[in-house]
Protein backbone atom coordinates (compact mmCIF):
# COMPACT_ATOMS: atom_id res chain seq x y z
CA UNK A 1 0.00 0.00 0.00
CA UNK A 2 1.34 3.36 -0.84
CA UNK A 3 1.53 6.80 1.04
CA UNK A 4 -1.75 7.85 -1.39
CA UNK A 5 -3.69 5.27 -0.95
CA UNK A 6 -3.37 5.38 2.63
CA UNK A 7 -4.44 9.10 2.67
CA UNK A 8 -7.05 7.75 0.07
CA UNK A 9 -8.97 5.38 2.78
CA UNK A 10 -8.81 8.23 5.53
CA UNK A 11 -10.23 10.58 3.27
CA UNK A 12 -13.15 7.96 2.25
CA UNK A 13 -13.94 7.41 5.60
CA UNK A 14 -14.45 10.96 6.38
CA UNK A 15 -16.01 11.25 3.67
CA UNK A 16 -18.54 8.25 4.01
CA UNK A 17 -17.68 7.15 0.65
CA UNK A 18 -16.71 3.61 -0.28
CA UNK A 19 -13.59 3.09 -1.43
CA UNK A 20 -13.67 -0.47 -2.01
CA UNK A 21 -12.50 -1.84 -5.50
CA UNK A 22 -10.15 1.86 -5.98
CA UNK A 23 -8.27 2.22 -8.79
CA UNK A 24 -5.34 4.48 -9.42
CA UNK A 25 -5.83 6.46 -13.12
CA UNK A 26 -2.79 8.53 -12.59
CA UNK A 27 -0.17 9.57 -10.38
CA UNK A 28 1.93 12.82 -11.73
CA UNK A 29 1.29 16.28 -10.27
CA UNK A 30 -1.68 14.71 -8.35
CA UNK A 31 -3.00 11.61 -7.58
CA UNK A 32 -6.17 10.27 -8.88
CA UNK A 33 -8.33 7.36 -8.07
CA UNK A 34 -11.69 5.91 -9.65
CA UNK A 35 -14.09 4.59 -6.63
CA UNK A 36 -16.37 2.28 -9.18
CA UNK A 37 -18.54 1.42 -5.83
CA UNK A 38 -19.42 5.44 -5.16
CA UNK A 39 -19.50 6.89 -8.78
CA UNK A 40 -16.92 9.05 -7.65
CA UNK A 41 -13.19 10.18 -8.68
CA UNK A 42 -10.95 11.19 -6.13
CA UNK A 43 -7.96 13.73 -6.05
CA UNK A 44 -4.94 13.77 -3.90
CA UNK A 45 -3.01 17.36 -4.21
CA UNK A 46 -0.02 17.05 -1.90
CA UNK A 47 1.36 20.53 -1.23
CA UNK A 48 -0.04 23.71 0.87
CA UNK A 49 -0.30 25.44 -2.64
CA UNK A 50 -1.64 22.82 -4.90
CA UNK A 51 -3.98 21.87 -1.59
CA UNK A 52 -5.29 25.43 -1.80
CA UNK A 53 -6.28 25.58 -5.52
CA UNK A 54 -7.66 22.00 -5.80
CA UNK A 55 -10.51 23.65 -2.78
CA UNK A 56 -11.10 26.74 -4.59
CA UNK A 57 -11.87 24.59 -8.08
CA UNK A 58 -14.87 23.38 -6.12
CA UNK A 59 -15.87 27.01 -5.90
CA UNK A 60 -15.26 27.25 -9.25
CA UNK A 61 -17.04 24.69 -10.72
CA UNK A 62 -20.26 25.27 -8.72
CA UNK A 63 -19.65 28.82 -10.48
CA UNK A 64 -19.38 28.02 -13.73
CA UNK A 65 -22.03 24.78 -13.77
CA UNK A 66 -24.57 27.72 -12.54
CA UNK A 67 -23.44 29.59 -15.83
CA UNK A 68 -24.07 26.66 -18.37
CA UNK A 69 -19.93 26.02 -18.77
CA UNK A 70 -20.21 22.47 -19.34
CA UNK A 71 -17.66 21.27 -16.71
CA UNK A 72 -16.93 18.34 -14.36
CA UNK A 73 -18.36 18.77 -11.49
CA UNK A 74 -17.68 17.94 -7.99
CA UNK A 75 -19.49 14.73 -5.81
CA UNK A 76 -18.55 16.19 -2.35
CA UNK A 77 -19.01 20.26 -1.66
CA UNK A 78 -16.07 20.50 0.48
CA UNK A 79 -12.17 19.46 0.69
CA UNK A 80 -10.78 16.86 3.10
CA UNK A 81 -7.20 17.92 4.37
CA UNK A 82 -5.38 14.94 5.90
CA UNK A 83 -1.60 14.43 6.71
CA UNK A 84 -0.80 16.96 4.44
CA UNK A 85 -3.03 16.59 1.68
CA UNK A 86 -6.40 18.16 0.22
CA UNK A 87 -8.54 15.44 -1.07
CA UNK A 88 -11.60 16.23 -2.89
CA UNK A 89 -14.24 13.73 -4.84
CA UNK A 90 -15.85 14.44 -7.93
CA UNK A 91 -18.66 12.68 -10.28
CA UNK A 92 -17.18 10.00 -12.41
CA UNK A 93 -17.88 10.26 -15.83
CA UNK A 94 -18.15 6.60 -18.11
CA UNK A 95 -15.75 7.07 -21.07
CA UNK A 96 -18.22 4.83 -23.22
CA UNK A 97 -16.89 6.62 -26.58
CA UNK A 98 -13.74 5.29 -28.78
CA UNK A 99 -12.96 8.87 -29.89
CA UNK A 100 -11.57 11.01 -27.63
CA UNK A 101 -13.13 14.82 -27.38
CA UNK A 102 -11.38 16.60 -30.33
CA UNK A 103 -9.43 20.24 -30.15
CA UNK A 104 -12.33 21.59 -31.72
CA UNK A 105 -14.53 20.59 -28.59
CA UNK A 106 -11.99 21.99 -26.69
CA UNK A 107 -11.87 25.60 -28.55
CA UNK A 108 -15.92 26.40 -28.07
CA UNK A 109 -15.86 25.85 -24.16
CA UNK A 110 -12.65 28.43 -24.38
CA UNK A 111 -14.44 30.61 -26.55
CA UNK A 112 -18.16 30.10 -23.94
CA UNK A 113 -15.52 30.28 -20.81
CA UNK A 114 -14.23 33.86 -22.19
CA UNK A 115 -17.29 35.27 -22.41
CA UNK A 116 -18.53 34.88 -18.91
CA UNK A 117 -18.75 37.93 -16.70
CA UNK A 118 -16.23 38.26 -13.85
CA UNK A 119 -17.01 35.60 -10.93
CA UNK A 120 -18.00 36.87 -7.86
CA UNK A 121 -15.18 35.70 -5.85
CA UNK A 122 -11.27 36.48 -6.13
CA UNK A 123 -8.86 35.07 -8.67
CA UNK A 124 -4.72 34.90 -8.50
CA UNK A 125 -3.20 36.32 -10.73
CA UNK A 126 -1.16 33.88 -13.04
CA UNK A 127 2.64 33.66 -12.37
CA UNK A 128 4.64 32.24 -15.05
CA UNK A 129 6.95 29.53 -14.57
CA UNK A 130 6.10 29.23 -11.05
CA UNK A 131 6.34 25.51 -10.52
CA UNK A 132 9.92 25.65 -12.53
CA UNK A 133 11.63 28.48 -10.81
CA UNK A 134 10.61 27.26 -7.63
CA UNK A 135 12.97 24.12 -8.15
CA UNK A 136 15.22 25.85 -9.57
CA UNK A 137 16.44 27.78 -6.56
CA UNK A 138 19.56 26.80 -4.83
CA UNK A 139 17.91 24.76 -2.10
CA UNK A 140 15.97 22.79 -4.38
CA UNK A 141 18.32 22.89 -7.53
CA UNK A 142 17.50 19.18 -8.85
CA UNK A 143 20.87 16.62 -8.33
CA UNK A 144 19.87 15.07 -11.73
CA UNK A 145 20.37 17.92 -14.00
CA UNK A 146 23.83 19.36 -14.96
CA UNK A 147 25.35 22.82 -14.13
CA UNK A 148 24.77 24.21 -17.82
CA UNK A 149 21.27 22.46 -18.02
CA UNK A 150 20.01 24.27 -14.93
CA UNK A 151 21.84 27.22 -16.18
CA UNK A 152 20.30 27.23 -19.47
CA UNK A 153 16.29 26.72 -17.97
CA UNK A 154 16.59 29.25 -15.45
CA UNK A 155 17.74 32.08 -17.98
CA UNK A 156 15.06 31.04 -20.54
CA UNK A 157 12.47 30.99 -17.65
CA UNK A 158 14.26 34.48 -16.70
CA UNK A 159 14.24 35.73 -20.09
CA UNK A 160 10.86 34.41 -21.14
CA UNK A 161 8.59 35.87 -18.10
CA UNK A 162 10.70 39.37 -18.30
CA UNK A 163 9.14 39.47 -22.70
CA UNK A 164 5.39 38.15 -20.98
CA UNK A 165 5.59 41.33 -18.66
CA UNK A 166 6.14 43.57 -21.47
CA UNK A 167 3.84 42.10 -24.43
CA UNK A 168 0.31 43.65 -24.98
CA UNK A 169 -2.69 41.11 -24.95
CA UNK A 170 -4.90 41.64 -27.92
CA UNK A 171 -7.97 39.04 -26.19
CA UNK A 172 -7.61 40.81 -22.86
CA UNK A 173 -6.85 39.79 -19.25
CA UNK A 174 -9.77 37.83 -17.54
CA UNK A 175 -10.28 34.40 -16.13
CA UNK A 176 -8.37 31.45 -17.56
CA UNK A 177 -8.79 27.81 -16.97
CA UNK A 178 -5.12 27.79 -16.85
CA UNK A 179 -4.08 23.97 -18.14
CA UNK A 180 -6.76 23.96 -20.94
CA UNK A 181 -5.63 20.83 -23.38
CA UNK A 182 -7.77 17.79 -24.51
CA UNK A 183 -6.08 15.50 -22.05
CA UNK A 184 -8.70 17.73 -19.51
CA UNK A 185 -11.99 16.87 -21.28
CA UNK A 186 -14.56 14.15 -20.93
CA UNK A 187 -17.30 12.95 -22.60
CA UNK A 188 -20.27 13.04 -20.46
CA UNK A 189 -22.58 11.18 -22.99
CA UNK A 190 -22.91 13.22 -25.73
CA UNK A 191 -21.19 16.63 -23.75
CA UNK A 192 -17.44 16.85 -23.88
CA UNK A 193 -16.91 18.34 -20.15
CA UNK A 194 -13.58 20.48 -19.38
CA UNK A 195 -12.14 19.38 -16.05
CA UNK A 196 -8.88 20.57 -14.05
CA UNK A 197 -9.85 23.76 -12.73
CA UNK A 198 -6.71 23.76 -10.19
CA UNK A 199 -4.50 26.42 -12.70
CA UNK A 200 -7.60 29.12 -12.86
CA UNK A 201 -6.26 32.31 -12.56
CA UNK A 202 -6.62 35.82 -14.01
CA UNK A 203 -4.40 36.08 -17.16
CA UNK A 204 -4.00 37.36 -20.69
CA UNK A 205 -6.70 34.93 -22.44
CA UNK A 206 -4.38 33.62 -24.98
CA UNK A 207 -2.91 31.74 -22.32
CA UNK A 208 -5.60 29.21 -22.95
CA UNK A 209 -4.76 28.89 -26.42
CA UNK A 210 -1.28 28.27 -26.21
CA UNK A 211 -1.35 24.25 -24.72
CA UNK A 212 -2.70 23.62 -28.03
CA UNK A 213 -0.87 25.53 -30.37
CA UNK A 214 2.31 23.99 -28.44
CA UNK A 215 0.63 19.76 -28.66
CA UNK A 216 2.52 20.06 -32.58
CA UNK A 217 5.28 18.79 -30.16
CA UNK A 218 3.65 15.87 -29.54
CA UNK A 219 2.27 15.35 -33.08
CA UNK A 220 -0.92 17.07 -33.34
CA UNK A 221 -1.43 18.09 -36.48
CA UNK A 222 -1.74 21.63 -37.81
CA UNK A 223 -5.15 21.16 -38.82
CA UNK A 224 -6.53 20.39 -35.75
CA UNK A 225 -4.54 23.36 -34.32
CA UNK A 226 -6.33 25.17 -36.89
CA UNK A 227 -9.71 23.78 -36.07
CA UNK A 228 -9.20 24.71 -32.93
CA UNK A 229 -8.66 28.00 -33.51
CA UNK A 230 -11.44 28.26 -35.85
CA UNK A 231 -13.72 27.07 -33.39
CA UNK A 232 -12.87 29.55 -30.54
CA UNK A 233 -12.73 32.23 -33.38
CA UNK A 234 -9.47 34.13 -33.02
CA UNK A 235 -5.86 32.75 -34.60
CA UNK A 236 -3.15 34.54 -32.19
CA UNK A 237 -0.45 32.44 -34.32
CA UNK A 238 1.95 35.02 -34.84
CA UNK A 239 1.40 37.67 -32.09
CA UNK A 240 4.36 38.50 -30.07
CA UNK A 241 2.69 37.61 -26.57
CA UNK A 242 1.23 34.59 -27.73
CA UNK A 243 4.82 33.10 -29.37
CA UNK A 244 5.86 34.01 -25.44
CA UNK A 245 3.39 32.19 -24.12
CA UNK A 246 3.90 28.83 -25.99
CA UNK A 247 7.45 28.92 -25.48
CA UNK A 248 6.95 28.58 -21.60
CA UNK A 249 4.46 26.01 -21.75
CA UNK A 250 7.70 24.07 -23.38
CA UNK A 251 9.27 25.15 -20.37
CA UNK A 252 6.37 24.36 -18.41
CA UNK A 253 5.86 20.89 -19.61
CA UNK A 254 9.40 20.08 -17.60
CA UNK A 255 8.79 20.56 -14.62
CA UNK A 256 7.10 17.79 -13.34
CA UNK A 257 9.59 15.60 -15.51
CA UNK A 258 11.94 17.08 -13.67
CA UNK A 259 10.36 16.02 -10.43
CA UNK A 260 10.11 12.58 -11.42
CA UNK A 261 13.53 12.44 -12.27
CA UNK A 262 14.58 13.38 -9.39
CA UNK A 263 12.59 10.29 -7.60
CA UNK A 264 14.22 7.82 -9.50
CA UNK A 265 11.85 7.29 -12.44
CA UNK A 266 14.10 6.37 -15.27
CA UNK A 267 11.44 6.98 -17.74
CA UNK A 268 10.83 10.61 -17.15
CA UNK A 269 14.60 10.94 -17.10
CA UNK A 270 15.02 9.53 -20.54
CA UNK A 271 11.69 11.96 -21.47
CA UNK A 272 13.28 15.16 -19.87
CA UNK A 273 16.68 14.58 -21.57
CA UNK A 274 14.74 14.64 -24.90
CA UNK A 275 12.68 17.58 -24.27
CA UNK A 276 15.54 19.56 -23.17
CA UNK A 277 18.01 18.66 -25.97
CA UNK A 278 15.14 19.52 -28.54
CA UNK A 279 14.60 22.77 -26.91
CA UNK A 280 18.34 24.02 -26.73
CA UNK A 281 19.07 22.33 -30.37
CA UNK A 282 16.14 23.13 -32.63
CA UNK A 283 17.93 21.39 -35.58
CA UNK A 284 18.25 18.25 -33.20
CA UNK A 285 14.41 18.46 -32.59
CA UNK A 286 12.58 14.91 -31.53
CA UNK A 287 8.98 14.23 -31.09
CA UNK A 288 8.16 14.57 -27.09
CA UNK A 289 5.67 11.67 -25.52
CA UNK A 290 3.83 11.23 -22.55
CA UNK A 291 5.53 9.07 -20.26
């Protein structure tokens, strides 16, 4: 039995929730578990900050459900913290269908989630690079990469949020789901559902457009990027911001490669050393996976 899964029975008991027959569907940033018994999905954020977003995307959710956004949505109305971990339970959602919800799914919710008025409760702001600087710092400086690698990512991270500070948004600053890619939808029946809300923030709105824009990396092809586009009805291909933007989600995309690395997972390690050669040799440049 793992750390997780122990905090996964506490939780459940709490809770009142069965958690017999649980079933882990991934284990990256968070940790999340299918209870078949209870209908229910559970997440396990473990850090203060991650702990504190993954309670106010309940908030969220319940926000944007009440606005037609069609969005997972969550089982239990409050967080469970336990031995350092928010836990919270959401409504499991059957993936009956062979095709998986397409970009172009994904670019009406953006274009339906930009046009909502302000929510009624605060927002942070979005800070760039945040999860890669902070390991970056000489306490937490990863053993795993070398000198010039860690070098090289923290003056591109330096370099790349000093150009986002200084580039005008043409869509506007507003509320952003933050992580928006199709890896984050569902089908719910018919409904493909956008799920994730951890990363919302208040941000320049092309910030939703860039995960897409910057999946060419792993093969998507340009004309689902350009459905996409279509679909939410603005093509910021080209803009200086928005070239800005898509080169720190490559930067982005590290970081919890780098973490996993640094555990011992040879896999991510053999991943990250990829990424990063293709990013500081363009000419060298290999398809990226998901490992």
């Amino acid at each position: 039995m793992t750390p997780t899964d122990d905090i996964l029975f506490a939780a459940c008991r709490l809770a009142g929730i069965p958690a017999d027959g649980a079933e882990l569907l991934h284990a990256h940033s968070n940790s999340v578990y299918h209870l078949p018994s209870a209908g229910v999905v559970a997440r396990i954020n473990g850090n203060d900050h991650a702990g504190l977003r993954a309670k106010a995307s309940l908030t969220i959710t319940r926000w944007l459900a009440d606005h037609d956004l069609p969005v997972t949505e969550p089982a239990l109305d409050h967080a469970i913290d336990i031995a350092g971990s928010t836990v919270t339970f959401w409504t499991y959602y059957p993936q009956h269908r062979t095709d998986r919800p397409s970009p172009q799914h994904l670019g009406e919710i953006l274009a339906q989630l930009h046009t909502l008025p302000a929510p009624p409760f605060p927002l942070p702001d979005y800070q760039p690079l945040i999860g890669l600087v902070s390991i970056l710092t000489p306490d937490l400086t990863p053993t795993m990469l070398s000198a010039a690698d860690r070098r090289w990512l923290s003056e591109q991270a330096e370099r790349l949020i000093a150009e986002y500070r200084t580039q005008p948004t043409l869509l506007g600053r507003g509320m952003v789901h933050g992580d928006a890619y199709t890896g984050n939808t569902l089908w719910a029946g018919d409904t493909v559902l956008l799920g994730d809300w951890d990363e919302t923030s208040i941000a320049p709105r092309e910030l939703d457009l860039a995960n897409t824009v910057q999946a060419r990396r792993f093969g998507l092809r340009e004309a689902d990027i350009d459905a996409f586009l279509r679909a939410y009805g603005h093509d910021p291909r080209g803009e200086p911001l928005f070239d800005v933007l898509v080169r720190m989600r490559d930067l982005h995309t590290l970081t919890s490669y780098i973490r996993r690395a640094q555990r011992g997972d040879t896999r991510a390690h053999t991943e990250l050393t990829t990424r990063l050669r293709s990013l500081q040799d363009p000419t060298a440049a290999a398809p990226w996976a998901s490992v």
